[in-house]
C-alpha atoms as a PDB file:
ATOM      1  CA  UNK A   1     -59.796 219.094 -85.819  1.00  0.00           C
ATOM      2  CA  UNK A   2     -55.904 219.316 -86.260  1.00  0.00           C
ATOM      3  CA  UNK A   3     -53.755 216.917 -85.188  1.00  0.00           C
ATOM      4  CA  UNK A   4     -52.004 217.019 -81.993  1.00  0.00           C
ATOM      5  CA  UNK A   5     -48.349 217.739 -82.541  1.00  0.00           C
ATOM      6  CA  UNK A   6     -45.766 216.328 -80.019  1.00  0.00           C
ATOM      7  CA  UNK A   7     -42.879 218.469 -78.678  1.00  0.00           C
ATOM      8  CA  UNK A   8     -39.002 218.093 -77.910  1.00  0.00           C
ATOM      9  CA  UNK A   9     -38.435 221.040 -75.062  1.00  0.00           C
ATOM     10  CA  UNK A  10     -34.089 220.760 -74.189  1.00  0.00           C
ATOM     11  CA  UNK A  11     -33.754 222.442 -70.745  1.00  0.00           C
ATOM     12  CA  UNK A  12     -31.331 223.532 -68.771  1.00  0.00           C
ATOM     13  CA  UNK A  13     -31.559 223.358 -64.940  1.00  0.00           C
ATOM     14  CA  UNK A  14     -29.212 224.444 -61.975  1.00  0.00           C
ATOM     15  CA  UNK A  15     -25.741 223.189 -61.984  1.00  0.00           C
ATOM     16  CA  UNK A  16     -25.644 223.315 -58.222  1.00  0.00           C
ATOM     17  CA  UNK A  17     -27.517 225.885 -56.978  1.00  0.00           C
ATOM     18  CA  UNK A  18     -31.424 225.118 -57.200  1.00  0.00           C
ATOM     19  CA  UNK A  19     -32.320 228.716 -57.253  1.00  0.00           C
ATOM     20  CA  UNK A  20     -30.639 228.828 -60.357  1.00  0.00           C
ATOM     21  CA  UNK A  21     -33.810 227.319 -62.387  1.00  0.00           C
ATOM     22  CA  UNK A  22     -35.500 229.715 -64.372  1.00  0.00           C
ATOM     23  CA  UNK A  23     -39.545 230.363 -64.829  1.00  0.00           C
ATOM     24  CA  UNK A  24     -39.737 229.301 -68.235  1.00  0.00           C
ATOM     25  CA  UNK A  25     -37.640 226.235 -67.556  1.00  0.00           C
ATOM     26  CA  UNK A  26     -40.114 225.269 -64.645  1.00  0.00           C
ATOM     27  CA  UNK A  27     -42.913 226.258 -67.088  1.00  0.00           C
ATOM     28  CA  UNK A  28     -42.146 223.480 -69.669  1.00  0.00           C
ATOM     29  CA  UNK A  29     -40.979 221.059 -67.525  1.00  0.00           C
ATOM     30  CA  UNK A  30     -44.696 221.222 -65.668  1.00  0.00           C
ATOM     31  CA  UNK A  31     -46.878 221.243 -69.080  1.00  0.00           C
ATOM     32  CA  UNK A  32     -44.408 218.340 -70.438  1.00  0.00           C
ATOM     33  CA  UNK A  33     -45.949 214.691 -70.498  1.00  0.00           C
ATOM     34  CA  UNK A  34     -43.047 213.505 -69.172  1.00  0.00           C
ATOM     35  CA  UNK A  35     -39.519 214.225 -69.051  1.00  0.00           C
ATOM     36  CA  UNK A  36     -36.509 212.234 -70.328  1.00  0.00           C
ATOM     37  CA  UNK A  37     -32.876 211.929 -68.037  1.00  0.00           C
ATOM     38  CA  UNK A  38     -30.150 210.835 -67.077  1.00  0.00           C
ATOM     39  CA  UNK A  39     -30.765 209.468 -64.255  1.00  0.00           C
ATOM     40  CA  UNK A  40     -33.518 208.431 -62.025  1.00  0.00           C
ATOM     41  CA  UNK A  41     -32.281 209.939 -58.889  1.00  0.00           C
ATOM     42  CA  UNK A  42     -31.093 213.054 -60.071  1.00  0.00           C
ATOM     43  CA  UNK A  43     -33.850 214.180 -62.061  1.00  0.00           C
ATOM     44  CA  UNK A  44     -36.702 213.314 -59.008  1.00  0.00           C
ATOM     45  CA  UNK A  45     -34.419 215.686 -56.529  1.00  0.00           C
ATOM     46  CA  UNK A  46     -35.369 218.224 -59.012  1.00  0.00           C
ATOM     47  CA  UNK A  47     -38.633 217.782 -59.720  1.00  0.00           C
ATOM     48  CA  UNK A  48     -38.942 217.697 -55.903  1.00  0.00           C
ATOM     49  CA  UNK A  49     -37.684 220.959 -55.918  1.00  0.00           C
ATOM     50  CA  UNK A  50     -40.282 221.826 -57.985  1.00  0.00           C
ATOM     51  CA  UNK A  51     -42.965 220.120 -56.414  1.00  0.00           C
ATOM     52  CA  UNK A  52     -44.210 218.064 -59.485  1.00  0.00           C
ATOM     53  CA  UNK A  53     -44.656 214.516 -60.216  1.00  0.00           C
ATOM     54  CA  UNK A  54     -43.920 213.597 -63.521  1.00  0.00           C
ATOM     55  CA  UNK A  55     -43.173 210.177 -65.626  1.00  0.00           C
ATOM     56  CA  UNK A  56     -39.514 209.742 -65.576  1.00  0.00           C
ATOM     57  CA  UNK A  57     -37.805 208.256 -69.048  1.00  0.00           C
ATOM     58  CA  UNK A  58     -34.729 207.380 -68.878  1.00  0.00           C
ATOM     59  CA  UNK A  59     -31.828 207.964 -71.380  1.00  0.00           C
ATOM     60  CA  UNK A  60     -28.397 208.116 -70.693  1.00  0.00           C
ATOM     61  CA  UNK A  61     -25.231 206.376 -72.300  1.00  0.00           C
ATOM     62  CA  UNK A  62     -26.471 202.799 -71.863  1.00  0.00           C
ATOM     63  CA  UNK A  63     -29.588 203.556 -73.533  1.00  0.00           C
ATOM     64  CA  UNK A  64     -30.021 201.800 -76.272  1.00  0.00           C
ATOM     65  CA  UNK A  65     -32.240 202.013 -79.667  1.00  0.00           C
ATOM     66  CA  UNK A  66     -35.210 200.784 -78.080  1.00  0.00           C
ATOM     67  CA  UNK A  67     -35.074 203.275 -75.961  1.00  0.00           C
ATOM     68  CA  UNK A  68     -34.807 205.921 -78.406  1.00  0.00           C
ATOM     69  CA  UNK A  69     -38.064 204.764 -80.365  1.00  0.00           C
ATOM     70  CA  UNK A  70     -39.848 204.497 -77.442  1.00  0.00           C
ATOM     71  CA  UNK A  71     -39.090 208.367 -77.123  1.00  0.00           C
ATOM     72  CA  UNK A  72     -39.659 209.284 -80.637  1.00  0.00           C
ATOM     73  CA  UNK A  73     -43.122 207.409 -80.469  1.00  0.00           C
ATOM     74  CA  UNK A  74     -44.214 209.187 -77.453  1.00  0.00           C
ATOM     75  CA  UNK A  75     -43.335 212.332 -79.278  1.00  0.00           C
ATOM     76  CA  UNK A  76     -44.936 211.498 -82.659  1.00  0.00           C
ATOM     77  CA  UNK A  77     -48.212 210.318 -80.675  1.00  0.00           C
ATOM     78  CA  UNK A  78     -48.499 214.175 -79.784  1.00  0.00           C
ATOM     79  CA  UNK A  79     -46.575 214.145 -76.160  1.00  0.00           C
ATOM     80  CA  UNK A  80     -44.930 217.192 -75.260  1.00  0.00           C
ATOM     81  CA  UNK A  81     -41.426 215.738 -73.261  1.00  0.00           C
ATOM     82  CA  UNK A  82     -38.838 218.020 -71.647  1.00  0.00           C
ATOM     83  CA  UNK A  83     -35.173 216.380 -71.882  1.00  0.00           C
ATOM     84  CA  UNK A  84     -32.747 217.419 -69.126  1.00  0.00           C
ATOM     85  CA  UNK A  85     -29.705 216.192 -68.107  1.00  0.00           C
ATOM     86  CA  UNK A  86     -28.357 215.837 -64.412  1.00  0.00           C
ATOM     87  CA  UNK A  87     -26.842 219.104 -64.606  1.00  0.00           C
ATOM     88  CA  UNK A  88     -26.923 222.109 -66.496  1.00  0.00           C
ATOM     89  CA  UNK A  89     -27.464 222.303 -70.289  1.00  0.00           C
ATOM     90  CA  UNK A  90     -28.365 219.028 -71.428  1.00  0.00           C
ATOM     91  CA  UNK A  91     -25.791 217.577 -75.013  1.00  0.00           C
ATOM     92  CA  UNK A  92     -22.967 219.288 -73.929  1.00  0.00           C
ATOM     93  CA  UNK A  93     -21.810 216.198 -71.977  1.00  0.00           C
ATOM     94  CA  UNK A  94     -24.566 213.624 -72.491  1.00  0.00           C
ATOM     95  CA  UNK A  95     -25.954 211.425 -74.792  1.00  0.00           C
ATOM     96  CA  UNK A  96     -29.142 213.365 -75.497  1.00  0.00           C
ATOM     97  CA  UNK A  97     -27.701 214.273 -79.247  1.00  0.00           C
ATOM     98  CA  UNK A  98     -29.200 211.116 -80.481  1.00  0.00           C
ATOM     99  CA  UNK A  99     -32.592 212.188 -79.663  1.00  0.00           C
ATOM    100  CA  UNK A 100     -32.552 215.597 -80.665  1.00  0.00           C
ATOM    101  CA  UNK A 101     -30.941 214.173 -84.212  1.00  0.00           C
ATOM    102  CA  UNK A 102     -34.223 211.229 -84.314  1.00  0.00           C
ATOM    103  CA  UNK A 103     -36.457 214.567 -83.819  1.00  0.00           C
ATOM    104  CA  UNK A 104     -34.959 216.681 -87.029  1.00  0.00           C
ATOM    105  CA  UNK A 105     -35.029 212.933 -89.024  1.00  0.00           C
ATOM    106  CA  UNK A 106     -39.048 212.741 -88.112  1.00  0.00           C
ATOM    107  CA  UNK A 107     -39.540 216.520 -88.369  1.00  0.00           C
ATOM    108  CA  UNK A 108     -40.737 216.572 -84.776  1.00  0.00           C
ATOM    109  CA  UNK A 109     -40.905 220.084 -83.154  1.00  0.00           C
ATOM    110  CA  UNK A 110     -37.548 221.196 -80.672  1.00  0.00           C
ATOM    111  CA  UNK A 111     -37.394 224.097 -78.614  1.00  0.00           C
ATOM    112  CA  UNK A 112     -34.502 224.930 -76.630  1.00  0.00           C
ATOM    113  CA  UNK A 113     -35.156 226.168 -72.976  1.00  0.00           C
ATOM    114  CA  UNK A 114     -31.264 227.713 -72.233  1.00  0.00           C
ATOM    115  CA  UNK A 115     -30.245 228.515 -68.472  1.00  0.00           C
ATOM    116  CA  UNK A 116     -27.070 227.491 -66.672  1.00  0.00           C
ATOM    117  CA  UNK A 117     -24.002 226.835 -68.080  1.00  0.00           C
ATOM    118  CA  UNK A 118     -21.131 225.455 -65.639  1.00  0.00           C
ATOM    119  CA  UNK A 119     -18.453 226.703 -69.386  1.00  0.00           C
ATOM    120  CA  UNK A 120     -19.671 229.588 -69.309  1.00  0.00           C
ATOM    121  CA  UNK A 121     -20.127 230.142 -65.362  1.00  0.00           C
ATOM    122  CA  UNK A 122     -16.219 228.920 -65.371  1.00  0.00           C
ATOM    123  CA  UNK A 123     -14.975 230.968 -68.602  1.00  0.00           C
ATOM    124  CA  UNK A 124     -15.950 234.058 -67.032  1.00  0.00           C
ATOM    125  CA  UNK A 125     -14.971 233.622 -64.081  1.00  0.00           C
ATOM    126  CA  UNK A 126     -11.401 232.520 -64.992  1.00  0.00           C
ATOM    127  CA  UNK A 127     -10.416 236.040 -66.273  1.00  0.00           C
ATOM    128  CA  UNK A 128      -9.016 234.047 -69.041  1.00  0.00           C
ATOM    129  CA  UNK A 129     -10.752 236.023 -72.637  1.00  0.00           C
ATOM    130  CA  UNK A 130     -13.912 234.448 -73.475  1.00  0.00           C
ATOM    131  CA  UNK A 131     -14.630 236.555 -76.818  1.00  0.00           C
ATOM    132  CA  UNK A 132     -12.887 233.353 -78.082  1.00  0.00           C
ATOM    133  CA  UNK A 133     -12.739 230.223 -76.809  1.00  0.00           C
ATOM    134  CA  UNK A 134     -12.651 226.531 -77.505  1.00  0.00           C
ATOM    135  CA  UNK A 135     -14.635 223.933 -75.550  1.00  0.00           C
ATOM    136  CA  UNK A 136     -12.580 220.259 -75.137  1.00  0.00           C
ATOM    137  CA  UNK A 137     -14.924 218.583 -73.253  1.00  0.00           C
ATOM    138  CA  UNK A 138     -13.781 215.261 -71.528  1.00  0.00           C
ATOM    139  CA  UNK A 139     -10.482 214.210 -72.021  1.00  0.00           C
ATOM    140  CA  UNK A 140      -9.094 210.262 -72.909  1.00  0.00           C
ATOM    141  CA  UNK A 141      -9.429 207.952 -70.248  1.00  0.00           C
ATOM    142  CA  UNK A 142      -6.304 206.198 -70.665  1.00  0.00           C
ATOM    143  CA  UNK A 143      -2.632 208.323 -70.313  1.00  0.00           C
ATOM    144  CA  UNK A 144      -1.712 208.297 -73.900  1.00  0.00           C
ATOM    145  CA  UNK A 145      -5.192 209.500 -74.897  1.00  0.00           C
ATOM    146  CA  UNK A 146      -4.965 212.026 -72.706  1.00  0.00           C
ATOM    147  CA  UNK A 147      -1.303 213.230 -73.608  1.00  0.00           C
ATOM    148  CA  UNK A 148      -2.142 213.387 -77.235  1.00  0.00           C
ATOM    149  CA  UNK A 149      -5.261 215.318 -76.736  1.00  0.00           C
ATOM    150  CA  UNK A 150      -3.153 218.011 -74.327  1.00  0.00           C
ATOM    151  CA  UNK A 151      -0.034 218.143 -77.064  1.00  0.00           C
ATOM    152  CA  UNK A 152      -3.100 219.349 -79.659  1.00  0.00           C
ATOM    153  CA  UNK A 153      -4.713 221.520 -77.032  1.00  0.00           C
ATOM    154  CA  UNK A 154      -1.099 222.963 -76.357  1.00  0.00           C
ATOM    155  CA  UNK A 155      -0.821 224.811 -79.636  1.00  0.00           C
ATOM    156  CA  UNK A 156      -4.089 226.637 -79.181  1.00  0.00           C
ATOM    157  CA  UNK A 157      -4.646 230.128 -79.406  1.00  0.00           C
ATOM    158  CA  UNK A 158      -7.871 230.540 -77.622  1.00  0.00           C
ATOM    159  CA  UNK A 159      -9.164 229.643 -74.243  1.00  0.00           C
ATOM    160  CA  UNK A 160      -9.204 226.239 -73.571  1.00  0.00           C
ATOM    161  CA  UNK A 161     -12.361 224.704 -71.287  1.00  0.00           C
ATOM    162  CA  UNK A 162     -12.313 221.032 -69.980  1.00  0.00           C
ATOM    163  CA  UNK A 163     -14.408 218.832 -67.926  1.00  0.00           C
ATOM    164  CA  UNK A 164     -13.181 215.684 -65.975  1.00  0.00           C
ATOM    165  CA  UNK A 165     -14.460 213.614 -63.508  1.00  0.00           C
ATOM    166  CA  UNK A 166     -13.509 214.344 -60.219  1.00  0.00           C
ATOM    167  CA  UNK A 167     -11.714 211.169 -59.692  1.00  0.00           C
ATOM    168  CA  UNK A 168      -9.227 211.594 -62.885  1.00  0.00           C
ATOM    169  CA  UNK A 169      -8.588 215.931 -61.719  1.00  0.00           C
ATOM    170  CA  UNK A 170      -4.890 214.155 -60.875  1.00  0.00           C
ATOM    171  CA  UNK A 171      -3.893 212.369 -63.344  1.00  0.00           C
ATOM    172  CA  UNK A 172      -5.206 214.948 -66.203  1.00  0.00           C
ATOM    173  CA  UNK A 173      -2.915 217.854 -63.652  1.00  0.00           C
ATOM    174  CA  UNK A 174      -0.005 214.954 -63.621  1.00  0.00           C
ATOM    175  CA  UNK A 175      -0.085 215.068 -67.740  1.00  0.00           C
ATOM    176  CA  UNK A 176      -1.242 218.051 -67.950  1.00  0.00           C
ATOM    177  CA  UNK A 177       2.109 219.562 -66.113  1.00  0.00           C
ATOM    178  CA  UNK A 178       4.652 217.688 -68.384  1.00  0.00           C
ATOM    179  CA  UNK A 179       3.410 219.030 -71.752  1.00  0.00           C
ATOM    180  CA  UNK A 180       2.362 222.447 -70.789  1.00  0.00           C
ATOM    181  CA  UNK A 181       4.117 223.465 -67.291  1.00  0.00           C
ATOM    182  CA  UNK A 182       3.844 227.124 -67.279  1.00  0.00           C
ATOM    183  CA  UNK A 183       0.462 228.018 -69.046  1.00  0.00           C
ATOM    184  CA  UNK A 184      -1.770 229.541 -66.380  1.00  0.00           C
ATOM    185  CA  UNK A 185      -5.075 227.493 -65.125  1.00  0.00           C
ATOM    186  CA  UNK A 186      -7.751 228.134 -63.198  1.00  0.00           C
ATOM    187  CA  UNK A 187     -10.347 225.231 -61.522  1.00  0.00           C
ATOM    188  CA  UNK A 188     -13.475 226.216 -60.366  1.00  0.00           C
ATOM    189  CA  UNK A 189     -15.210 223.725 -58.277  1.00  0.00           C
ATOM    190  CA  UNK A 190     -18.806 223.286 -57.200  1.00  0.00           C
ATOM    191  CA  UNK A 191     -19.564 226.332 -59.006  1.00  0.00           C
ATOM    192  CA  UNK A 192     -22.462 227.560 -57.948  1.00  0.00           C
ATOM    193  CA  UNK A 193     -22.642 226.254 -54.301  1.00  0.00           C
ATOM    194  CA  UNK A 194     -22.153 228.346 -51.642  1.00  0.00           C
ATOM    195  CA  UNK A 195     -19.063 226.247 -50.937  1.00  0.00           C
ATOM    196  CA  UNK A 196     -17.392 226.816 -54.294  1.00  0.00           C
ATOM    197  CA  UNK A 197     -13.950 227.264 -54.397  1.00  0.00           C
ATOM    198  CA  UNK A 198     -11.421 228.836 -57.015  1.00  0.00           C
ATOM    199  CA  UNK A 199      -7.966 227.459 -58.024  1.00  0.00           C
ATOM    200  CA  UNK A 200      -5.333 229.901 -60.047  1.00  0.00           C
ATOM    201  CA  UNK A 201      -1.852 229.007 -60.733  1.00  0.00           C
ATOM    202  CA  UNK A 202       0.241 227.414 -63.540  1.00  0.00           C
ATOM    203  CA  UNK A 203      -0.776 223.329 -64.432  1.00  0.00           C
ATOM    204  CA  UNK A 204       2.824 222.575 -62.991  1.00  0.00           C
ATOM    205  CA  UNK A 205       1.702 224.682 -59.504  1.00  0.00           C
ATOM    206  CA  UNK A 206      -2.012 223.384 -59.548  1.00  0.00           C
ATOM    207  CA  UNK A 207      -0.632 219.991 -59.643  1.00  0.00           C
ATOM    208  CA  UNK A 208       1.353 220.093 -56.643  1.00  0.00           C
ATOM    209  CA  UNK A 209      -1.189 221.570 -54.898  1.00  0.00           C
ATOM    210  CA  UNK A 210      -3.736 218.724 -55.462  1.00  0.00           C
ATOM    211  CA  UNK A 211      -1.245 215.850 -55.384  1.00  0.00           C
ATOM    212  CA  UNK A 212      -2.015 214.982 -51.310  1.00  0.00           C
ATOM    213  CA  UNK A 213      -5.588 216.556 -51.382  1.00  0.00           C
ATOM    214  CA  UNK A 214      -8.652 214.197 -51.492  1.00  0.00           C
ATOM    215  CA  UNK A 215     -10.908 215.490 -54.178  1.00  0.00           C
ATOM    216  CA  UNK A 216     -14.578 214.631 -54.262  1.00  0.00           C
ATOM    217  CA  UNK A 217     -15.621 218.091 -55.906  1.00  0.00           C
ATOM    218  CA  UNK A 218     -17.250 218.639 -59.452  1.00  0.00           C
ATOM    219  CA  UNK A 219     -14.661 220.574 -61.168  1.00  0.00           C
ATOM    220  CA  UNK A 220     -14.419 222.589 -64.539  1.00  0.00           C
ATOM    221  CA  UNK A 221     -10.702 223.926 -65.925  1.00  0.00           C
ATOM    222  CA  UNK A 222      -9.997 226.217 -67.693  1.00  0.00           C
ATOM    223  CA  UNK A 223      -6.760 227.154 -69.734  1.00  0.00           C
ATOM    224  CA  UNK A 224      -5.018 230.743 -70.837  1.00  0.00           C
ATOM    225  CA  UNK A 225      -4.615 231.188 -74.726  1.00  0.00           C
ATOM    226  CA  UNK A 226      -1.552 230.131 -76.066  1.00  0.00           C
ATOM    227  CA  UNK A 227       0.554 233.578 -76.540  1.00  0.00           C
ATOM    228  CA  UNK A 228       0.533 234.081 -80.385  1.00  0.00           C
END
């Protein structure tokens, strides 16, 4: 009889709008043992969604090793365990690198489930070129991290994409404005909702437009190329 053989699925689920989950991801998600997020709350409005109960692990940036082990064992004892993240494509903004790297350590079977994207939803959608493009991610939390980040982003020649966290969309405008003024932007928020909205202007226009504005959206920027 051969062993049973446990299994890492990484899948990607809406980044707003639930219709947006694919059959295959809903496939894996109801033959998995259990699946691993972020959080608790997040991941059960989605398996409501779905209309399946499963055993909730969580694993997000205050997990710690214990936690890890706990997931490797589960996977090594044969358990098949689909890893999302709140959001869209799970590792892009989450800490679920360190279990995917514990898998390829222990030789333990991956398999990547892809689906939405809120990059590439917001790259194409920018009319910015996305044959090349670079990916920032989160910026520095303080001002000078932030500043010194922009002044290396400001010499690039490709498309720059950035998340933030809707509370910091002023200050990174406020920085962003002083080191590159006249490069043309464009926000897309709630992408994906049927209340998304799009934002195009220079960083030095986009700021003054959100200075007085209360923002509670979930935003994504992206940034023309620098002209070569």
């Amino acid at each position: 009889m051969s062993e049973k053989r446990g299994k890492l699925y990484i899948v990607s689920t809406p980044i707003g709008n639930p219709d947006d989950i694919t059959i295959r991801a809903m496939n894996m998600i109801k033959l998995s043992d259990a699946v691993i997020c972020e959080e608790y709350k997040e991941a059960t409005k989605l398996l409501s969604h779905l209309k399946l109960k499963k055993e909730l692990l969580q694993f997000n940036e205050h997990a710690n090793l214990e936690d890890l082990l706990r997931i490797i064992d589960k996977l090594q004892a044969g358990e098949k365990l689909s890893l999302i993240s709140d959001c869209g494509t799970p590792l892009l903004a989450d800490p679920g690198l360190e279990i995917v790297r514990a898998c390829i350590s222990n030789n333990i079977d991956i398999e990547v489930v892809p689906g939405v994207s809120s990059i590439m939803t917001a790259v194409v959608r920018s009319g910015f070129p996305a044959n090349e493009f670079v990916f920032a991610g989160f910026l520095g939390r303080t001002d000078r991290e932030r500043e010194l980040k922009l002044k290396e982003l400001d010499k690039e020649k490709r498309t720059i994409i950035l998340l933030e966290t809707p509370y910091r969309l002023k200050v990174f405008l406020e920085s962003a404005s002083k080191i590159m003024p006249n490069r043309k932007a464009y926000i897309g928020m709630n992408l994906t909702h049927i209340y998304e909205t799009h934002h195009y202007g220079t960083l030095r226009e986009l700021n003054q437009k959100f200075k007085t504005e209360k923002i509670k959206a979930e935003f994504v920027v992206c940034i023309e190329p620098k002209v070569r």
